[in-house]
Every structure is written in C-alpha cells, then in structure tokens.
C-alpha atoms as a PDB file:
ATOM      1  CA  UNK A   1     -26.026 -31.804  -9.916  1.00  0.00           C
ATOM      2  CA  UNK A   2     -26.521 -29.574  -6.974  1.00  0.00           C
ATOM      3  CA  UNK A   3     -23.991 -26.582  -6.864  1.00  0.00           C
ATOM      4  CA  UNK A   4     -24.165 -25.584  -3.440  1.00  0.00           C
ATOM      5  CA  UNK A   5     -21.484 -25.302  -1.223  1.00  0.00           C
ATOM      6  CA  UNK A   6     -21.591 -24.516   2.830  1.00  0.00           C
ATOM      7  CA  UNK A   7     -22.157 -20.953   3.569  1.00  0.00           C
ATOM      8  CA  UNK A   8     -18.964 -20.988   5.751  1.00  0.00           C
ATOM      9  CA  UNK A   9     -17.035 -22.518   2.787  1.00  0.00           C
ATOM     10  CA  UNK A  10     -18.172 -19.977   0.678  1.00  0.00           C
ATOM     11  CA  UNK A  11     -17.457 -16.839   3.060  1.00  0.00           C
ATOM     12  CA  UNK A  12     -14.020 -18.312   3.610  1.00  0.00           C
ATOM     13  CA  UNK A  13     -13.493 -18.315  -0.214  1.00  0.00           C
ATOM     14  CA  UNK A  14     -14.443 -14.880  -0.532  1.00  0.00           C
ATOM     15  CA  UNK A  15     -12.607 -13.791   2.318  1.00  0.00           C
ATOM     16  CA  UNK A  16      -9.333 -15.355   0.365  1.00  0.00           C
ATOM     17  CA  UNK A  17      -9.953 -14.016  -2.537  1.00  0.00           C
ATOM     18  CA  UNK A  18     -10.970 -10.286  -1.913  1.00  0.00           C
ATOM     19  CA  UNK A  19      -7.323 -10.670   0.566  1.00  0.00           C
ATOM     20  CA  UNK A  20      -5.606 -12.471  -2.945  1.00  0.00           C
ATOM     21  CA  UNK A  21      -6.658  -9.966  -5.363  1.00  0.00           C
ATOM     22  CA  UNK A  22      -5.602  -7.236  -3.396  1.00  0.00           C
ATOM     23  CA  UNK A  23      -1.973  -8.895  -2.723  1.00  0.00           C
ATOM     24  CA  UNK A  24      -1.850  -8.845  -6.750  1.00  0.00           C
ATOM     25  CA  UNK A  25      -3.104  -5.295  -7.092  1.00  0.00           C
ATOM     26  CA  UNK A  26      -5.605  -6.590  -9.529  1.00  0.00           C
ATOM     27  CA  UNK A  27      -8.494  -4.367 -10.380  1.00  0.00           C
ATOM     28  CA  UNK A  28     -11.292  -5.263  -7.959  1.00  0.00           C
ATOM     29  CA  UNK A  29     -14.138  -6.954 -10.058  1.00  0.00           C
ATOM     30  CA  UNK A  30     -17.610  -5.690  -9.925  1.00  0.00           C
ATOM     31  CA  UNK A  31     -20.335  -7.022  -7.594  1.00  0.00           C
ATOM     32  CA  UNK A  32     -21.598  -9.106 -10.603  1.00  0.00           C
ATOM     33  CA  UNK A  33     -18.081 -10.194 -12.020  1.00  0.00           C
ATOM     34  CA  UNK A  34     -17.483 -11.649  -8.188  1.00  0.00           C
ATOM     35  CA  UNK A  35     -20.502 -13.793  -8.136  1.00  0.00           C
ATOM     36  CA  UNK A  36     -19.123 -15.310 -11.508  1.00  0.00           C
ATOM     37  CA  UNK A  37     -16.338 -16.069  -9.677  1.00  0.00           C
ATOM     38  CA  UNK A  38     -17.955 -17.188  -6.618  1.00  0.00           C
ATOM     39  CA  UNK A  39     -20.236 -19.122  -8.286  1.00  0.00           C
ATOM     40  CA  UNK A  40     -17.708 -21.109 -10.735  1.00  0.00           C
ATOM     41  CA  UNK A  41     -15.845 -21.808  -7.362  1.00  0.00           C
ATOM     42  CA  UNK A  42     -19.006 -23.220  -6.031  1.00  0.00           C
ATOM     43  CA  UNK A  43     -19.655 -25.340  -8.794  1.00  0.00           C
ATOM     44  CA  UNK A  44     -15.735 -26.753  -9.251  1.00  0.00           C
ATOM     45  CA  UNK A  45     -16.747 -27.939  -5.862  1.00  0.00           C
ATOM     46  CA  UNK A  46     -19.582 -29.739  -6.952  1.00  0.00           C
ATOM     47  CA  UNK A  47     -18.519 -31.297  -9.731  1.00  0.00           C
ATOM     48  CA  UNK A  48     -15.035 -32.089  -8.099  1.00  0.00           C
ATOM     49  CA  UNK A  49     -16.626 -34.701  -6.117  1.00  0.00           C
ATOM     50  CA  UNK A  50     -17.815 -36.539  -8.833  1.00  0.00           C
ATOM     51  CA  UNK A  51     -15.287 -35.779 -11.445  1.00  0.00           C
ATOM     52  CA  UNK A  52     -10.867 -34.700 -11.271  1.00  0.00           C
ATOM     53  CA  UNK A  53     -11.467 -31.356 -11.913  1.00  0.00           C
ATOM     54  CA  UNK A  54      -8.314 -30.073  -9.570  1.00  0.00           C
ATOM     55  CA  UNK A  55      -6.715 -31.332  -6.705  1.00  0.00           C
ATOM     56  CA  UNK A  56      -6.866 -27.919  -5.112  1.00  0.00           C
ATOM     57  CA  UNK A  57     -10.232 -27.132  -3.761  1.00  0.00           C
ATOM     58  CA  UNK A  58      -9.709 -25.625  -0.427  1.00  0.00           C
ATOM     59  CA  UNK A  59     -10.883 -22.016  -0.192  1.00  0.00           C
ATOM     60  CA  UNK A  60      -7.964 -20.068   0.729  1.00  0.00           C
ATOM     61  CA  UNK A  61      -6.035 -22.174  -1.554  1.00  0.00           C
ATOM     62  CA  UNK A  62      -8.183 -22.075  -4.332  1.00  0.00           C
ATOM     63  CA  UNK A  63      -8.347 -18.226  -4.170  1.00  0.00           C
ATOM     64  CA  UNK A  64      -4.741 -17.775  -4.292  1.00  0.00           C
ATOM     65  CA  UNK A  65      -3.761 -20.388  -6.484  1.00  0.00           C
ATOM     66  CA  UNK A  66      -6.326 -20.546  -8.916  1.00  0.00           C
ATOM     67  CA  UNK A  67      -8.316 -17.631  -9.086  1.00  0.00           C
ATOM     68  CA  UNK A  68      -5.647 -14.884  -8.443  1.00  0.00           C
ATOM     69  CA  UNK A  69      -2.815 -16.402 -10.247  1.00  0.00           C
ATOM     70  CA  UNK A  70      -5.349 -17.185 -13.357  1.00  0.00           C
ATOM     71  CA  UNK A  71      -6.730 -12.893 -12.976  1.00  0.00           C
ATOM     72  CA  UNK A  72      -2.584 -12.274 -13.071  1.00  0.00           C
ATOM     73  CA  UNK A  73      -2.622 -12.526 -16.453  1.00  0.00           C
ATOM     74  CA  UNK A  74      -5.050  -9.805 -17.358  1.00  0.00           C
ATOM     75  CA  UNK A  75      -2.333  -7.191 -17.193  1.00  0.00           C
ATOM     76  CA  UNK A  76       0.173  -9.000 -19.862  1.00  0.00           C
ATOM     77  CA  UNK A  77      -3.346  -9.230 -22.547  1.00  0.00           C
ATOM     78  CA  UNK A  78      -2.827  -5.819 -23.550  1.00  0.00           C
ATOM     79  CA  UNK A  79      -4.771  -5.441 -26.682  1.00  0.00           C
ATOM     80  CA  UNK A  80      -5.217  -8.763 -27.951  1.00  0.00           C
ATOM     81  CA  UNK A  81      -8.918  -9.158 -28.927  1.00  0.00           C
ATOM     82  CA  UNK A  82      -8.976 -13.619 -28.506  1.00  0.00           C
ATOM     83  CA  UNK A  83      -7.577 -15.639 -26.124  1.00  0.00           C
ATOM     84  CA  UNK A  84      -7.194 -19.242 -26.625  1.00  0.00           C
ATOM     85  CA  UNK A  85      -6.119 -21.725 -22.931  1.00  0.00           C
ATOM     86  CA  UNK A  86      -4.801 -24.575 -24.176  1.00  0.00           C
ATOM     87  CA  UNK A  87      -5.495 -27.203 -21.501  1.00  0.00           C
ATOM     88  CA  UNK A  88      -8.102 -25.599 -19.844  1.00  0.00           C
ATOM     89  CA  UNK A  89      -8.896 -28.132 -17.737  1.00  0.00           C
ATOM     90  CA  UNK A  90     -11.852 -26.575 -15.127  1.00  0.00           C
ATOM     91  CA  UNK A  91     -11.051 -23.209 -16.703  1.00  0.00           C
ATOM     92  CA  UNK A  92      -7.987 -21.803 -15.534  1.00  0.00           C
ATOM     93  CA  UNK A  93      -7.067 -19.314 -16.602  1.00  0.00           C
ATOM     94  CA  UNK A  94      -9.579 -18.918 -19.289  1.00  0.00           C
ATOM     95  CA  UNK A  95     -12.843 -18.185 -17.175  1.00  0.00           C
ATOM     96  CA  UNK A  96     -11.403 -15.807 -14.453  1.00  0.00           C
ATOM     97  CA  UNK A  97      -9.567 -13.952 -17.143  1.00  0.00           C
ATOM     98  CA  UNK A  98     -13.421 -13.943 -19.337  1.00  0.00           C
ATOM     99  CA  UNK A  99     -14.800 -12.820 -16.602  1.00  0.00           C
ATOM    100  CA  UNK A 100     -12.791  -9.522 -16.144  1.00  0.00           C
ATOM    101  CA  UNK A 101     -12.131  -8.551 -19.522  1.00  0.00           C
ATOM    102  CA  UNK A 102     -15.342  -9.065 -21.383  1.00  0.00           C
ATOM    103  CA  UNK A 103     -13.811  -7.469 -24.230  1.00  0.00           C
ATOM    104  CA  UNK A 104     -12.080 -10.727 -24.727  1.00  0.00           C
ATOM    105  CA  UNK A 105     -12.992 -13.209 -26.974  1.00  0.00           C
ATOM    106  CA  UNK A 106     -11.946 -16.200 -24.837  1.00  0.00           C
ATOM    107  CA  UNK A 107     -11.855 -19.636 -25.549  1.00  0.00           C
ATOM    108  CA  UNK A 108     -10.681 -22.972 -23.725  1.00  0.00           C
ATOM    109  CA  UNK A 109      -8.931 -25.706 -25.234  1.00  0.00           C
ATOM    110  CA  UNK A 110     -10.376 -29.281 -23.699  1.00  0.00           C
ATOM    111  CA  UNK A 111      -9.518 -32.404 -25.359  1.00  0.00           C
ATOM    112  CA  UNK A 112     -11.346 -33.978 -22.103  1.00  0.00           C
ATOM    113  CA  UNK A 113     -14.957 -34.524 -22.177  1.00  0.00           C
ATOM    114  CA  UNK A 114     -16.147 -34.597 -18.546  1.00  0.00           C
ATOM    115  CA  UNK A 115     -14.030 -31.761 -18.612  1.00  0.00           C
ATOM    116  CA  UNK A 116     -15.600 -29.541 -21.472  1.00  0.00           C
ATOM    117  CA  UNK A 117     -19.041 -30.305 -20.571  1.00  0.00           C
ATOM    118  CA  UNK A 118     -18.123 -28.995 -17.006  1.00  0.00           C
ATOM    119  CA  UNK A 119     -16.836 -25.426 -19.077  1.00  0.00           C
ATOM    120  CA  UNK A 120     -20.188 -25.588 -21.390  1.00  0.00           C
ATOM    121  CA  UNK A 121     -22.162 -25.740 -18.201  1.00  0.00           C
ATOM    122  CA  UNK A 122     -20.110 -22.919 -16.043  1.00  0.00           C
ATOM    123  CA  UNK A 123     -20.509 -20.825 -19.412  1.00  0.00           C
ATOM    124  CA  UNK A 124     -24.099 -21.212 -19.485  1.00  0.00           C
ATOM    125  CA  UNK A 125     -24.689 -20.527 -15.568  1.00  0.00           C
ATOM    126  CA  UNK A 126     -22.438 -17.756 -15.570  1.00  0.00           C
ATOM    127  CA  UNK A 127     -23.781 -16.195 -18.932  1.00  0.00           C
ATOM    128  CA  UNK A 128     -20.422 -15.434 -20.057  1.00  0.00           C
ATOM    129  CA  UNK A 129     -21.079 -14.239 -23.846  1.00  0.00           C
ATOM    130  CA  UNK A 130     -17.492 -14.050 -24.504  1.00  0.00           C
ATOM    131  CA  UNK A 131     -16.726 -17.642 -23.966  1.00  0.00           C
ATOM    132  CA  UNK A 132     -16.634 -20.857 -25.718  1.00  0.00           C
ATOM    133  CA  UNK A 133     -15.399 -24.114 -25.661  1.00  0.00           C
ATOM    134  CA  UNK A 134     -13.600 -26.110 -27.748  1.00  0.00           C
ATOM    135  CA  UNK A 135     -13.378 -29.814 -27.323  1.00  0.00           C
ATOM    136  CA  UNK A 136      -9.849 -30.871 -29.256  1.00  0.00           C
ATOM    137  CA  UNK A 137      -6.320 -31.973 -28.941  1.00  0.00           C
ATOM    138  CA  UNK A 138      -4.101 -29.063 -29.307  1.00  0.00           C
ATOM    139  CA  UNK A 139      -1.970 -31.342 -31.692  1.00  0.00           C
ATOM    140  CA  UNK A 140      -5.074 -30.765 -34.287  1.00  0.00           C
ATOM    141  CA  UNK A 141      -5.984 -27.454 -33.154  1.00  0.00           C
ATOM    142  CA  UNK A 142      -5.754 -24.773 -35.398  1.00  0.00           C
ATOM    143  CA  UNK A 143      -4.194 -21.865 -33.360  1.00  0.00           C
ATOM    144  CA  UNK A 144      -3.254 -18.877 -35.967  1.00  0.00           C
ATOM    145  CA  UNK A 145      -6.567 -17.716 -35.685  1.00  0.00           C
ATOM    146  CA  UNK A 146      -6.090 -16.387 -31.944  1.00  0.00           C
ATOM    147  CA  UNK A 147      -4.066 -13.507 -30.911  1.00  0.00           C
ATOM    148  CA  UNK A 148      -3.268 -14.696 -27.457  1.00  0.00           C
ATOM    149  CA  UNK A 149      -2.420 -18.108 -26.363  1.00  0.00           C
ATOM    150  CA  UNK A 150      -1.658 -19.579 -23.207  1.00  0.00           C
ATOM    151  CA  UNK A 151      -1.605 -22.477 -20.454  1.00  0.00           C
ATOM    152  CA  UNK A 152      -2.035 -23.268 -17.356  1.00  0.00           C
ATOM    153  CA  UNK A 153      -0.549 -26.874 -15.821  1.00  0.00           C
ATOM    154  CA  UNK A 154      -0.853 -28.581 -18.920  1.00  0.00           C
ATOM    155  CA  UNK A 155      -0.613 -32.083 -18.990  1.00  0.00           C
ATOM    156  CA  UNK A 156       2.989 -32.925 -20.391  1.00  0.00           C
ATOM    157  CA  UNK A 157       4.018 -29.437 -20.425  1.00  0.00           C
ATOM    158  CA  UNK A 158       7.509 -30.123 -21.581  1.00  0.00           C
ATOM    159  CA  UNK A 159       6.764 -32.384 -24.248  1.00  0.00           C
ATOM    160  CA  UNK A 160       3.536 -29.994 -25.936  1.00  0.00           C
ATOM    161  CA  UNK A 161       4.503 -26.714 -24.688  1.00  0.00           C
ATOM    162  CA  UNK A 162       7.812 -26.631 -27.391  1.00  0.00           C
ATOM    163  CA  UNK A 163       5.406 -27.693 -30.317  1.00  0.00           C
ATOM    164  CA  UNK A 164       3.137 -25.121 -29.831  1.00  0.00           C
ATOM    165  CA  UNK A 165       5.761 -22.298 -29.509  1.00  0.00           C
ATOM    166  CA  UNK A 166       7.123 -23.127 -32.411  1.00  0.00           C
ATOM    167  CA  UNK A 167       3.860 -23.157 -34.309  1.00  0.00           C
ATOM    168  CA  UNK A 168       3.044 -19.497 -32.954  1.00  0.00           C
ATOM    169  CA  UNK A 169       2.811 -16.936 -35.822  1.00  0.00           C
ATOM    170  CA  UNK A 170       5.045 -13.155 -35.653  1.00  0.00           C
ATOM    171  CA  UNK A 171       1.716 -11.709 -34.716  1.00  0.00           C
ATOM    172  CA  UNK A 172       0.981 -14.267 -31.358  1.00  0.00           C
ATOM    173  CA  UNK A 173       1.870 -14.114 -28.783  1.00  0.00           C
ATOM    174  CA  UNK A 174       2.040 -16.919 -25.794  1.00  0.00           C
ATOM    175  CA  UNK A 175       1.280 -16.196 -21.497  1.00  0.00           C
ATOM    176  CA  UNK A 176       2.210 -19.101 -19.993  1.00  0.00           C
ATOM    177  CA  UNK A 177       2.280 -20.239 -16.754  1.00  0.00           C
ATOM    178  CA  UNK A 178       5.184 -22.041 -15.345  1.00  0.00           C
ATOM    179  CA  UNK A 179       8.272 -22.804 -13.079  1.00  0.00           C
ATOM    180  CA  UNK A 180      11.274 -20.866 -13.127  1.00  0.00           C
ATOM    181  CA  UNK A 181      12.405 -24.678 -14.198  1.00  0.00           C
ATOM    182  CA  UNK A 182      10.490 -25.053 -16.937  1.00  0.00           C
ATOM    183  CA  UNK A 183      11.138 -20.865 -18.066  1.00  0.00           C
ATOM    184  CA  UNK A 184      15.115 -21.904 -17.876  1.00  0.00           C
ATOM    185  CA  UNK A 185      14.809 -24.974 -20.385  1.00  0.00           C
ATOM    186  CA  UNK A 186      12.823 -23.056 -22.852  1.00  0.00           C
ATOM    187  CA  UNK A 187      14.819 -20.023 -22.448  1.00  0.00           C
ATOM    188  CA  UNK A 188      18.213 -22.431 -23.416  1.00  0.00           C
ATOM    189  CA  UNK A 189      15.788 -23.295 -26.393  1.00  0.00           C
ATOM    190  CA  UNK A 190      14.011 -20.597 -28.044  1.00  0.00           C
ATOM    191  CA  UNK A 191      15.774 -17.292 -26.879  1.00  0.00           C
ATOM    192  CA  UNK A 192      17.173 -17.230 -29.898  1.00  0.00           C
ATOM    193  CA  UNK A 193      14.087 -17.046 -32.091  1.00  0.00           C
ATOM    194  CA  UNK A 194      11.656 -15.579 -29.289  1.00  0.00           C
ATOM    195  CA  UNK A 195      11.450 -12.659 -27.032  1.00  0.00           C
ATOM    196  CA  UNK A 196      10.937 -14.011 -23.384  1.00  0.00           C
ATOM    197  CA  UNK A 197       9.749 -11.975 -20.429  1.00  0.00           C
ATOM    198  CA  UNK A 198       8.907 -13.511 -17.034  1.00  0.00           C
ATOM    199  CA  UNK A 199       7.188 -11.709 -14.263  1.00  0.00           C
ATOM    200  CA  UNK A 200       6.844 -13.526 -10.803  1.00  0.00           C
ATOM    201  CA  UNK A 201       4.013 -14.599  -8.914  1.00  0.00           C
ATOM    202  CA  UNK A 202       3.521 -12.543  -5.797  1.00  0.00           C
ATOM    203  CA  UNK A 203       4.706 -13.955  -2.505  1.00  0.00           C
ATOM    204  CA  UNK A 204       6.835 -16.718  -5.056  1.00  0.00           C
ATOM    205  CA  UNK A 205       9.677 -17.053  -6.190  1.00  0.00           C
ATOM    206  CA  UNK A 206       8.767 -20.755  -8.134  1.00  0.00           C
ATOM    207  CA  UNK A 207       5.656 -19.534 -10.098  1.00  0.00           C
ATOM    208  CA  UNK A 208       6.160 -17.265 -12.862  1.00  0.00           C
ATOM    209  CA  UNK A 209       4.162 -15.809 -15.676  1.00  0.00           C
ATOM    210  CA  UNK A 210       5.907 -15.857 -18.933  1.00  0.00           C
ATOM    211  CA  UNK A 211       6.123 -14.550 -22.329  1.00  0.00           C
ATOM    212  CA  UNK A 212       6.826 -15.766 -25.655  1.00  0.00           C
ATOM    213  CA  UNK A 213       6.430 -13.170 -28.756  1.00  0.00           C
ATOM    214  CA  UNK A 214       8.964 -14.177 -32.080  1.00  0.00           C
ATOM    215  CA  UNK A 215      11.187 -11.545 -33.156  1.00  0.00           C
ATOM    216  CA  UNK A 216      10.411  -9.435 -36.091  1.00  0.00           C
ATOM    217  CA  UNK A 217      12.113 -10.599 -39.048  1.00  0.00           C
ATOM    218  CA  UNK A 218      14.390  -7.053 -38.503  1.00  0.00           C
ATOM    219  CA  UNK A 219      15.702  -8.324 -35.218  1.00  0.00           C
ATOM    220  CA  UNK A 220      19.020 -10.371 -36.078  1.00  0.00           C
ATOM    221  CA  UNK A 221      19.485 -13.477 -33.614  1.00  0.00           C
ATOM    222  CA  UNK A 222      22.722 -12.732 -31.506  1.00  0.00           C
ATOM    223  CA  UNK A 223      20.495  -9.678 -30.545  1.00  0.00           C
ATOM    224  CA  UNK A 224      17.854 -12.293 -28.666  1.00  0.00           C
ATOM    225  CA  UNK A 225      19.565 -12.379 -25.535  1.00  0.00           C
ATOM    226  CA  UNK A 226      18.524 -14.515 -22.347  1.00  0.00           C
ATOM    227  CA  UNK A 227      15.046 -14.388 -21.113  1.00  0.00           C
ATOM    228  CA  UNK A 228      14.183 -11.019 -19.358  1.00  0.00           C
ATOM    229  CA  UNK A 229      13.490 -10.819 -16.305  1.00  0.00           C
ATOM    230  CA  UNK A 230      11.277  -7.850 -15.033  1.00  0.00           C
ATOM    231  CA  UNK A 231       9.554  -7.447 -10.966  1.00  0.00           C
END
C-alpha cells in the first residue's frame, strides 16, 4: 500500500502542526522526530482509505486534534518508565507521545486487527524501538505491569473506562482524555477513592486531560475532595 500523500497535503499538515505545537508550548521535536510524525500522518492517510482508521483526516484538523492533543500528554508522564493506550486505535496518543519521549516504554492496546497491523507497520516504518503492540481486549489485559495508563476516544468510554480505574494499582496512575462530561460523572464516582486533576485543552473549554492516581492508604476519604481543577 502506497503511503504517499500530495505534496500540498503534506505542507499544509506541517504548517498545522509546527502552528499546533507551538499553541501548546510543547517542546519542538527534532528534525527526525517530525518526519515520524509526518510520516505516520502520511500513512493514516493511506490506509484510511481502505480501512476506519479516524474520521478526522484533514490536515489542519488532524494536527490539532490528533497530533497536538495526543503530544499534550507528555508533560503529565513525569517519570513513569511504560505507558500502556488502551484503545489505541491508529495510535493516538501512544505513537506521538513514543515518538517524543523515547525514554518511554510505550505500548498500544488494539483488540482490532486491521487496526494493530496498521500500528505493527507504522512501528516498523518509523523504527520506533520503544514501541509495541498488543493485540487484546482490555477486559483480559493484564495492566499492573505498566506505570502509566491512558485513552484516547475509546469505544464505550463510559461503560470500560470505570472498570479499568478501578483495577488501577496505588502505584498507576491513569491520563485520560475526555469531556468535561465524562470528567464530572467520574468525579461524582471515584473522588472519593482517587485523586483527580484535569487540565484543559488549549483554545477548549470541552476537551480536557485528566488524572486518576488512588490515594495512599494514609489519606482518609472525606479528605478526597472534588476533582481539581488546575489552568
């Protein structure tokens, strides 16, 4: 399958992007950690047409929405040494984020197989070391051996997302990716147990990156408090 794209699609999508990352104040990527980028864009495009990878293709939208908001989560990683996306879908956020921080042990959770041997074959072309693929329903997944999880417009958020909160060890903790909707009926649910933290998408006031961390056994429960809430 060819992975070109038009020149003038391309420029526009890199164009978008370098104006995107810069709206985020996220590190600029080297020269070669762009072409990653550039050239996972290009092939999402190619394999789009064949294959639902994402309803959001077009450049300027992709590099906002997909790319920028993925590289968003770099700065909440901190020093958690694996990464697991559960739902990774064409690899948001798991192969922007491996790009950036190859220090990262990343991996991407696809029960989907048109959809994992897309991420085997953007692994391969982009020689991302620090990336794999696993093809399995979260439901079966073993997740206590990551330090980081999170998700990305996952496929019956509201009915998976609660399981695998409450399966997260004292040591996990969870990014997610979400509506100020969805943050306010997990907040009702877990602030009790969980330590929540939600930092907004820039230039939106809908999208929201969120975390989940459980409170240290020392913490008593009427000290949870609502979900914080931090610009």
């Amino acid at each position: 399958m060819s992975n070109r794209a038009p020149r003038e699609t391309v420029e526009e999508f890199v164009t978008a992007l370098t104006e995107a990352l810069a709206d985020y104040q996220i590190p600029e990527p080297s020269a070669a950690q762009r072409s990653q980028l550039v050239k996972h864009y290009q092939m999402m495009l190619a394999w789009n047409r064949r294959t639902n990878l994402t309803r959001i293709s077009e450049p300027a939208a992709a590099a906002r929405l997909h790319y920028a908001d993925s590289l968003a989560g770099h700065r909440f990683i901190g020093g958690a040494q694996s990464l697991l996306d559960i739902g990774s879908g064409a690899g948001f956020p798991a192969i922007p984020l491996a790009v950036l921080r190859p220090d990262v042990r990343v991996t991407a959770l696809e029960a989907n197989q048109k959809k994992s041997l897309f991420l085997a074959e953007a692994r391969d072309a982009l020689r991302l070391a620090n990336f794999d693929i696993a093809m399995a329903r979260v439901e079966s997944f073993d997740l206590s051996a990551f330090d980081l999880l999170t998700s990305r417009a996952l496929d019956r958020a509201e009915e998976v997302l609660p399981a695998i909160i409450e399966r997260m060890t004292e040591r996990q903790r969870f990014m997610l990716y979400c509506t100020k909707e969805l943050l306010d009926k997990f907040s009702a649910r877990f602030a009790a147990d969980f330590t929540i933290q939600a930092q907004p998408m820039p230039q939106s006031t809908s999208r929201l990156i969120v975390t989940f961390a459980r409170h240290h056994p020392s913490v008593k429960s009427n000290d949870a408090g609502d979900a914080r809430r931090s610009n």
